[in-house]
PDB file of N, CA and C in Angstrom:
ATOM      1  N   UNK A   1       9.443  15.452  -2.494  1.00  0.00           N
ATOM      2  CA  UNK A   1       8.058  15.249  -2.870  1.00  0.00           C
ATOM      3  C   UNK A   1       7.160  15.814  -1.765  1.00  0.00           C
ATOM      4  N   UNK A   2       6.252  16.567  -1.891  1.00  0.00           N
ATOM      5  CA  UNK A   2       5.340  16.957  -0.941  1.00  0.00           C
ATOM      6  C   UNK A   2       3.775  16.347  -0.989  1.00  0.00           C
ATOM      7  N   UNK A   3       3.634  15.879   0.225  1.00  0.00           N
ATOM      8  CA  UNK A   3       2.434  15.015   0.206  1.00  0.00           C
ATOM      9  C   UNK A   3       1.004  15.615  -0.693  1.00  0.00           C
ATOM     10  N   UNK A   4       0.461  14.857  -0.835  1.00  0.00           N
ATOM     11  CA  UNK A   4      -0.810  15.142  -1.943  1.00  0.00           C
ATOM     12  C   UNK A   4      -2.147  15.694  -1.045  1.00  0.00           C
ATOM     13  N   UNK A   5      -3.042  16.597  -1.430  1.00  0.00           N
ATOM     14  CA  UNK A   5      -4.034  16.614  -0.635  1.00  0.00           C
ATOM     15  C   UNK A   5      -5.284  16.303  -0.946  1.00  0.00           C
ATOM     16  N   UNK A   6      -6.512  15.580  -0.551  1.00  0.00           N
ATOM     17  CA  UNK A   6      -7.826  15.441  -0.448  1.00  0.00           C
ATOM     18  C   UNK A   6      -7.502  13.580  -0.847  1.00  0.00           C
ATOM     19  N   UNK A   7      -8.962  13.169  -1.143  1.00  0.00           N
ATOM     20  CA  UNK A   7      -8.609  11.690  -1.018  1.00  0.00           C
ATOM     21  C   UNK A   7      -7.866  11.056  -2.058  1.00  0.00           C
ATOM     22  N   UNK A   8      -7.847  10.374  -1.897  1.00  0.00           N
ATOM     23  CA  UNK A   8      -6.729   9.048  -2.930  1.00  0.00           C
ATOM     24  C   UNK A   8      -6.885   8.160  -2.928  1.00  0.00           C
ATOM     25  N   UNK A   9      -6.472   7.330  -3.577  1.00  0.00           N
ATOM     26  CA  UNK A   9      -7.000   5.887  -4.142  1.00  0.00           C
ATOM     27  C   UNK A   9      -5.782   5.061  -3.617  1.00  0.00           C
ATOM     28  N   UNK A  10      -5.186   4.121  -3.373  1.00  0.00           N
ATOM     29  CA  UNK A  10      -3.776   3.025  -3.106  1.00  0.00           C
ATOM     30  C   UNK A  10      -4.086   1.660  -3.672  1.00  0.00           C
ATOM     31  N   UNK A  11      -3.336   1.152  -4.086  1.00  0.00           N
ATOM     32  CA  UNK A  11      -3.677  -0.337  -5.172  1.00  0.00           C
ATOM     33  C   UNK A  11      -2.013  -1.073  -4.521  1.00  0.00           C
ATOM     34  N   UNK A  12      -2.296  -1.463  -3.845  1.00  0.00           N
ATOM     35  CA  UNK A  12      -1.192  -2.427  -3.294  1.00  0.00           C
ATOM     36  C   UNK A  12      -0.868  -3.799  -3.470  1.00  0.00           C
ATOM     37  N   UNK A  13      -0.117  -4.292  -3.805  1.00  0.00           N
ATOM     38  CA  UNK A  13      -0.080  -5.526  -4.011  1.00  0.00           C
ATOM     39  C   UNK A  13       1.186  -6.056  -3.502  1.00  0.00           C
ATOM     40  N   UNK A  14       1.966  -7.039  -2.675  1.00  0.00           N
ATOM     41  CA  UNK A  14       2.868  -7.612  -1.234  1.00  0.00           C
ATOM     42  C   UNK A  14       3.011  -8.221  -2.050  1.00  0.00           C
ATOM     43  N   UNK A  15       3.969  -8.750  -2.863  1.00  0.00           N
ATOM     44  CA  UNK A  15       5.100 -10.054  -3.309  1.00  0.00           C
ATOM     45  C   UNK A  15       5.818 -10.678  -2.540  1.00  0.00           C
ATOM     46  N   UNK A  16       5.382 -11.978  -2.405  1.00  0.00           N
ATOM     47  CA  UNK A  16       6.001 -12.896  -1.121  1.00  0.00           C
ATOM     48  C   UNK A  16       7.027 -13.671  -2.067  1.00  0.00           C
ATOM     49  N   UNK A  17       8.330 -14.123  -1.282  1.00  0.00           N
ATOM     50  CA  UNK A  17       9.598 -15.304  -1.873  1.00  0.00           C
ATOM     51  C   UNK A  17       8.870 -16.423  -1.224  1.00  0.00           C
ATOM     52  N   UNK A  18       7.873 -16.492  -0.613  1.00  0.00           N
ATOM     53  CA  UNK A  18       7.297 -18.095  -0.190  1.00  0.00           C
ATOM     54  C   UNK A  18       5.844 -18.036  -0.511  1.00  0.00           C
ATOM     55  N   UNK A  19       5.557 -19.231  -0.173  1.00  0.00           N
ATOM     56  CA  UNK A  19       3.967 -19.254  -0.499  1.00  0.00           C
ATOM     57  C   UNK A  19       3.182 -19.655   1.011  1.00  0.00           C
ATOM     58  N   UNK A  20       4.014 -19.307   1.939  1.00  0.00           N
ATOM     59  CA  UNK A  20       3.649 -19.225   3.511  1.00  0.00           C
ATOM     60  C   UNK A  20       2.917 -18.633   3.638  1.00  0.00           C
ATOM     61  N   UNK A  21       1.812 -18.951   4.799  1.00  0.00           N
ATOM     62  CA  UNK A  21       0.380 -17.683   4.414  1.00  0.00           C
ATOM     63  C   UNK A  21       0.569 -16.613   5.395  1.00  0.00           C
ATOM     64  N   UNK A  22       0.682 -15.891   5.111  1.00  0.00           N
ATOM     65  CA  UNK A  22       0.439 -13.952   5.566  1.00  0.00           C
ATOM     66  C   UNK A  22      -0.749 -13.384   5.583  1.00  0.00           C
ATOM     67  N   UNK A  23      -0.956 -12.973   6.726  1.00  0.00           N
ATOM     68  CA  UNK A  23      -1.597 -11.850   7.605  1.00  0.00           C
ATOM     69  C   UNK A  23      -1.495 -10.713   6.766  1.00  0.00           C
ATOM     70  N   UNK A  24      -2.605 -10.213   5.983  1.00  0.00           N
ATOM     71  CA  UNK A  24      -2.219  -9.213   4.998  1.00  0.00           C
ATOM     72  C   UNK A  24      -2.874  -7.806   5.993  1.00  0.00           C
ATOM     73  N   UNK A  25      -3.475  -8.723   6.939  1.00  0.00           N
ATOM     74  CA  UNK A  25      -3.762  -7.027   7.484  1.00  0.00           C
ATOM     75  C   UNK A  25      -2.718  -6.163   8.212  1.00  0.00           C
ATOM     76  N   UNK A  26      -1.542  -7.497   8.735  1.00  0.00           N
ATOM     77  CA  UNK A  26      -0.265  -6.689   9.409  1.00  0.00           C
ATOM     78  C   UNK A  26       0.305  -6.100   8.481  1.00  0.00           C
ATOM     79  N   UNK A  27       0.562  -6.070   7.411  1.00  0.00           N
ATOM     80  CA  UNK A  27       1.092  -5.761   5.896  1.00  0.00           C
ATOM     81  C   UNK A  27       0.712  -4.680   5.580  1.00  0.00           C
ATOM     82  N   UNK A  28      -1.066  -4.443   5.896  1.00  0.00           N
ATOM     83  CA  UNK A  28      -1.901  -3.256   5.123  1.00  0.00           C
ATOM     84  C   UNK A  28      -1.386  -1.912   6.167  1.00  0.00           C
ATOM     85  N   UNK A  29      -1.043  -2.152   7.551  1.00  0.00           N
ATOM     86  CA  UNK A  29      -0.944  -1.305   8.740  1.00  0.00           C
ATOM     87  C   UNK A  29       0.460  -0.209   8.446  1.00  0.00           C
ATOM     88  N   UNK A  30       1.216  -1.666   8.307  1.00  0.00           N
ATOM     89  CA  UNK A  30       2.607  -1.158   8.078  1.00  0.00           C
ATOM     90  C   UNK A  30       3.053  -0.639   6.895  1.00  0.00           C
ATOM     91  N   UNK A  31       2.457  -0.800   5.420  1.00  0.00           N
ATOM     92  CA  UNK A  31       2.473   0.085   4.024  1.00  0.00           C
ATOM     93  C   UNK A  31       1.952   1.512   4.634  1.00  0.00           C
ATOM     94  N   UNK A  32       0.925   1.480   5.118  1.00  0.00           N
ATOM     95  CA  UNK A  32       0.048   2.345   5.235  1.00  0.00           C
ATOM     96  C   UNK A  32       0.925   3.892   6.071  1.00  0.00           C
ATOM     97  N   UNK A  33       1.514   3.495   7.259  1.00  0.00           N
ATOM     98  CA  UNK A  33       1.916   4.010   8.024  1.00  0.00           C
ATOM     99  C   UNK A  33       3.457   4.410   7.294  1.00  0.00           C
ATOM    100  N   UNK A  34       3.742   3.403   6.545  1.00  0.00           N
ATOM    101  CA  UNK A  34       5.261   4.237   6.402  1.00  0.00           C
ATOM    102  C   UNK A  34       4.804   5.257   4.854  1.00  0.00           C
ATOM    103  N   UNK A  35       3.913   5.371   4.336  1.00  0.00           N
ATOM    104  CA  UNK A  35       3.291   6.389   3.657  1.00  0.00           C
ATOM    105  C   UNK A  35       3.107   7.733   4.046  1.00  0.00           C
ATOM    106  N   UNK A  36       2.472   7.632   5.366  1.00  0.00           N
ATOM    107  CA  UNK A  36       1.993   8.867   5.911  1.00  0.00           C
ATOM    108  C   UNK A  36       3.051   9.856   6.165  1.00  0.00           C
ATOM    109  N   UNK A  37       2.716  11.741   5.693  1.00  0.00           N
ATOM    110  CA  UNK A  37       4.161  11.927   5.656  1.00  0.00           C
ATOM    111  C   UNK A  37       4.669  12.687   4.551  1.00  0.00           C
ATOM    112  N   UNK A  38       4.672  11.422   3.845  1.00  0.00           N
ATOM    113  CA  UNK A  38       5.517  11.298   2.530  1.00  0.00           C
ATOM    114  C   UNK A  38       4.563  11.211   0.944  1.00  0.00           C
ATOM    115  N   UNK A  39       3.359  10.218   1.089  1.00  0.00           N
ATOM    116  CA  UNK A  39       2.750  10.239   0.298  1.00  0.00           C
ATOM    117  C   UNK A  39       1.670  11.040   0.356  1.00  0.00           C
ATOM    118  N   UNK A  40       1.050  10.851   1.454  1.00  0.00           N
ATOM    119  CA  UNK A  40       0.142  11.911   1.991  1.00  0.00           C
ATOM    120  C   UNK A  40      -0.031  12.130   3.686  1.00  0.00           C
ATOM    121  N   UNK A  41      -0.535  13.473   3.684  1.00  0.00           N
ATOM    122  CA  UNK A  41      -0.495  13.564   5.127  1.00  0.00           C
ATOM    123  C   UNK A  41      -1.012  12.608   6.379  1.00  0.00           C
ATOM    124  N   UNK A  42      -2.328  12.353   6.094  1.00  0.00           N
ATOM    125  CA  UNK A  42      -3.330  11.643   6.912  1.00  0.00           C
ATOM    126  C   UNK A  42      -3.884  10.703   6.010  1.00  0.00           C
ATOM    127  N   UNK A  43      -3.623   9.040   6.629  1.00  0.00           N
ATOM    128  CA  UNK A  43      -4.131   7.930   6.356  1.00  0.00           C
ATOM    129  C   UNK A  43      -5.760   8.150   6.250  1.00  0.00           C
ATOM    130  N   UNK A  44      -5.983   8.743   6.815  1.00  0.00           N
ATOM    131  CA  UNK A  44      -7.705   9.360   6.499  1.00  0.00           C
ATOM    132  C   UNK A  44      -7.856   9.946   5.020  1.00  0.00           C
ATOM    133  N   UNK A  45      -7.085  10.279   4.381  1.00  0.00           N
ATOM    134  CA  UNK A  45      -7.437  10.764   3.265  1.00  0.00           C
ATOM    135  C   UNK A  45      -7.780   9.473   2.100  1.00  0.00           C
ATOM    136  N   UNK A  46      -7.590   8.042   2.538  1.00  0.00           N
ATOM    137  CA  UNK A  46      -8.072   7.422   1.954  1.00  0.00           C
ATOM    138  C   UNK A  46      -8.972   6.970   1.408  1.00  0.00           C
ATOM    139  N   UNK A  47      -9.497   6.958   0.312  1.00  0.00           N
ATOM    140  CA  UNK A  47     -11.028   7.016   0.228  1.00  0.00           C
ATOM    141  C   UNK A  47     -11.217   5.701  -0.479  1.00  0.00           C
ATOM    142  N   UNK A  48     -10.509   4.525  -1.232  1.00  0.00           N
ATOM    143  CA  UNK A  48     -10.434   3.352  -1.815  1.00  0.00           C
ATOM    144  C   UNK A  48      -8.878   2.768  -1.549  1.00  0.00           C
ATOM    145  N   UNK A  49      -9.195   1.803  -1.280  1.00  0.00           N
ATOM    146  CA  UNK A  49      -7.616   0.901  -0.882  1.00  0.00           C
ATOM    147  C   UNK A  49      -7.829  -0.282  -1.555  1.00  0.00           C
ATOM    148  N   UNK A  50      -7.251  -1.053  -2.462  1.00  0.00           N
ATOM    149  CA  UNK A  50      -7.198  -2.484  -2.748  1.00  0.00           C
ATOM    150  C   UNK A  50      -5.876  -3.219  -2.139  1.00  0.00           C
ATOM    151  N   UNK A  51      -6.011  -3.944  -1.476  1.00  0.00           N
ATOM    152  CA  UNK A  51      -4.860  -4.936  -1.078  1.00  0.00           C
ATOM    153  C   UNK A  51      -5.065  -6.337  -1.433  1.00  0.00           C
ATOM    154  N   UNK A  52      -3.939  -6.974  -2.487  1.00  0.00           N
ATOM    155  CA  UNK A  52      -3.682  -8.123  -2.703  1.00  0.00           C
ATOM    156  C   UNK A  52      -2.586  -9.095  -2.248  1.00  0.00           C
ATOM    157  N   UNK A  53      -2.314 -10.291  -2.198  1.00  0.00           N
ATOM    158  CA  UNK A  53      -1.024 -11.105  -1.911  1.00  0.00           C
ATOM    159  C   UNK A  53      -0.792 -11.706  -3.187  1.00  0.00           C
ATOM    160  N   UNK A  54       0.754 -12.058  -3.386  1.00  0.00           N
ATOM    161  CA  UNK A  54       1.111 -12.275  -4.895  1.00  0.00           C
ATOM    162  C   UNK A  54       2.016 -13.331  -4.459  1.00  0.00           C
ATOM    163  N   UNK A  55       3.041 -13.993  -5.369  1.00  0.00           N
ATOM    164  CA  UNK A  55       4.006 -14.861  -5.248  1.00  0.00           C
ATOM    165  C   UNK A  55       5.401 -14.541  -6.481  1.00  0.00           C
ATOM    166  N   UNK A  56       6.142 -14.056  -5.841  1.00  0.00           N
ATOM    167  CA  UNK A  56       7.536 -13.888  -6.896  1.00  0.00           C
ATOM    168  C   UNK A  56       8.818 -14.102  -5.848  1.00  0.00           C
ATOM    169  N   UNK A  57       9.185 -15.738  -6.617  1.00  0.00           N
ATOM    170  CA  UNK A  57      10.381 -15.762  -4.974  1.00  0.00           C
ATOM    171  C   UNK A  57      11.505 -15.051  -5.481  1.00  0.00           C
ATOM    172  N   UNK A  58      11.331 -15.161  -6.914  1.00  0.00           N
ATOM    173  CA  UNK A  58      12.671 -13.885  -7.678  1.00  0.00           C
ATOM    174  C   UNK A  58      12.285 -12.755  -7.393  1.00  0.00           C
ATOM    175  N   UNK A  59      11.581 -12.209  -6.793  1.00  0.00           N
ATOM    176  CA  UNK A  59      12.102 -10.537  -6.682  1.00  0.00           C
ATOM    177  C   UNK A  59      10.300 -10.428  -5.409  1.00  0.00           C
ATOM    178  N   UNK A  60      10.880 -10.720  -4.236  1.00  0.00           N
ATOM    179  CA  UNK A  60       9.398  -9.971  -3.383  1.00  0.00           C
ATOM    180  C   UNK A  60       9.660  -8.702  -2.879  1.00  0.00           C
ATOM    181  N   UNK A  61       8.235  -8.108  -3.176  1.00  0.00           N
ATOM    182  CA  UNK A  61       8.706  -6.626  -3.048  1.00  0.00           C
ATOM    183  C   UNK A  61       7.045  -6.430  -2.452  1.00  0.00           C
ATOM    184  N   UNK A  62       6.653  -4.802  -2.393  1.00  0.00           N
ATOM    185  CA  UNK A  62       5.382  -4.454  -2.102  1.00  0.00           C
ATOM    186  C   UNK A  62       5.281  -3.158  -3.145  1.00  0.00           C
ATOM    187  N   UNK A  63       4.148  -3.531  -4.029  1.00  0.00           N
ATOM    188  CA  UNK A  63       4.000  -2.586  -5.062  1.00  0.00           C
ATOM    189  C   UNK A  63       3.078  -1.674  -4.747  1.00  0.00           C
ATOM    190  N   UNK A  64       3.039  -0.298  -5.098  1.00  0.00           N
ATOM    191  CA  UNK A  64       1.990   0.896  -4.697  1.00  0.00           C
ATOM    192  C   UNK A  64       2.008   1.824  -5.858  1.00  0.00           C
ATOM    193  N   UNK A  65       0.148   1.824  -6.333  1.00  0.00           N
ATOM    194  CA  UNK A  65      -0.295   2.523  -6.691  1.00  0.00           C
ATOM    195  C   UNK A  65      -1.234   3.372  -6.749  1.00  0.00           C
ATOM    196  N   UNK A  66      -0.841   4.585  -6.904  1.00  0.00           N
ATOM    197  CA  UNK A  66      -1.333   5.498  -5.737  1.00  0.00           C
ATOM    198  C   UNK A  66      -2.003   7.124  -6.421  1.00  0.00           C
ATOM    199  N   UNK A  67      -3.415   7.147  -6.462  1.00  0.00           N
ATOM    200  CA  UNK A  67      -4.087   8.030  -7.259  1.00  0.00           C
ATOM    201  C   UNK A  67      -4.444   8.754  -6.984  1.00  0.00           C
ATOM    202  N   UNK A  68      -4.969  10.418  -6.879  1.00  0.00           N
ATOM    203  CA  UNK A  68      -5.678  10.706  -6.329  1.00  0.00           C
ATOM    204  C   UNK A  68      -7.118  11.224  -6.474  1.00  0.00           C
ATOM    205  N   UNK A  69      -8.272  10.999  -6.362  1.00  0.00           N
ATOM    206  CA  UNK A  69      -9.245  11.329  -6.237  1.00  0.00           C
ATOM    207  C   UNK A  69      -9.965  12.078  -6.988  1.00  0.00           C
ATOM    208  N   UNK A  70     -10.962  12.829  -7.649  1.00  0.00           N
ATOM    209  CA  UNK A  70     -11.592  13.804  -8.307  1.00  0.00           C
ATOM    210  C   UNK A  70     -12.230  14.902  -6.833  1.00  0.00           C
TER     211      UNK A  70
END
């Protein structure tokens, strides 16, 4: 896959197995960064980010959706 260019949109949403409260900004750093790269070059190309916290102790995961821009 070769990274995308100009801005983009990310819709994230962190599925926790507990209902322990999380620091979603350590969460937002570390999605963010293991993106760069791969999804797109520069975390700067972000131009809208939504980040949510969820609860699924059957299956926690971190979901990404990821658009890009006009």
């Amino acid at each position: 896959m070769t990274p995308v260019e100009g801005d983009i949109a990310l819709d994230i949403t962190l599925y926790f197995g507990t209902k322990r409260k999380a620091d979603l900004d350590n969460f937002n750093k570390l999605s963010l960064d293991a993106l760069t790269g791969i999804v797109y070059e520069d975390d700067s190309q972000i131009a809208e980010l939504t980040l949510r916290r969820a609860h699924d102790k059957a299956s926690p995961r971190i979901k990404i959706d990821i658009s890009v821009q006009p």
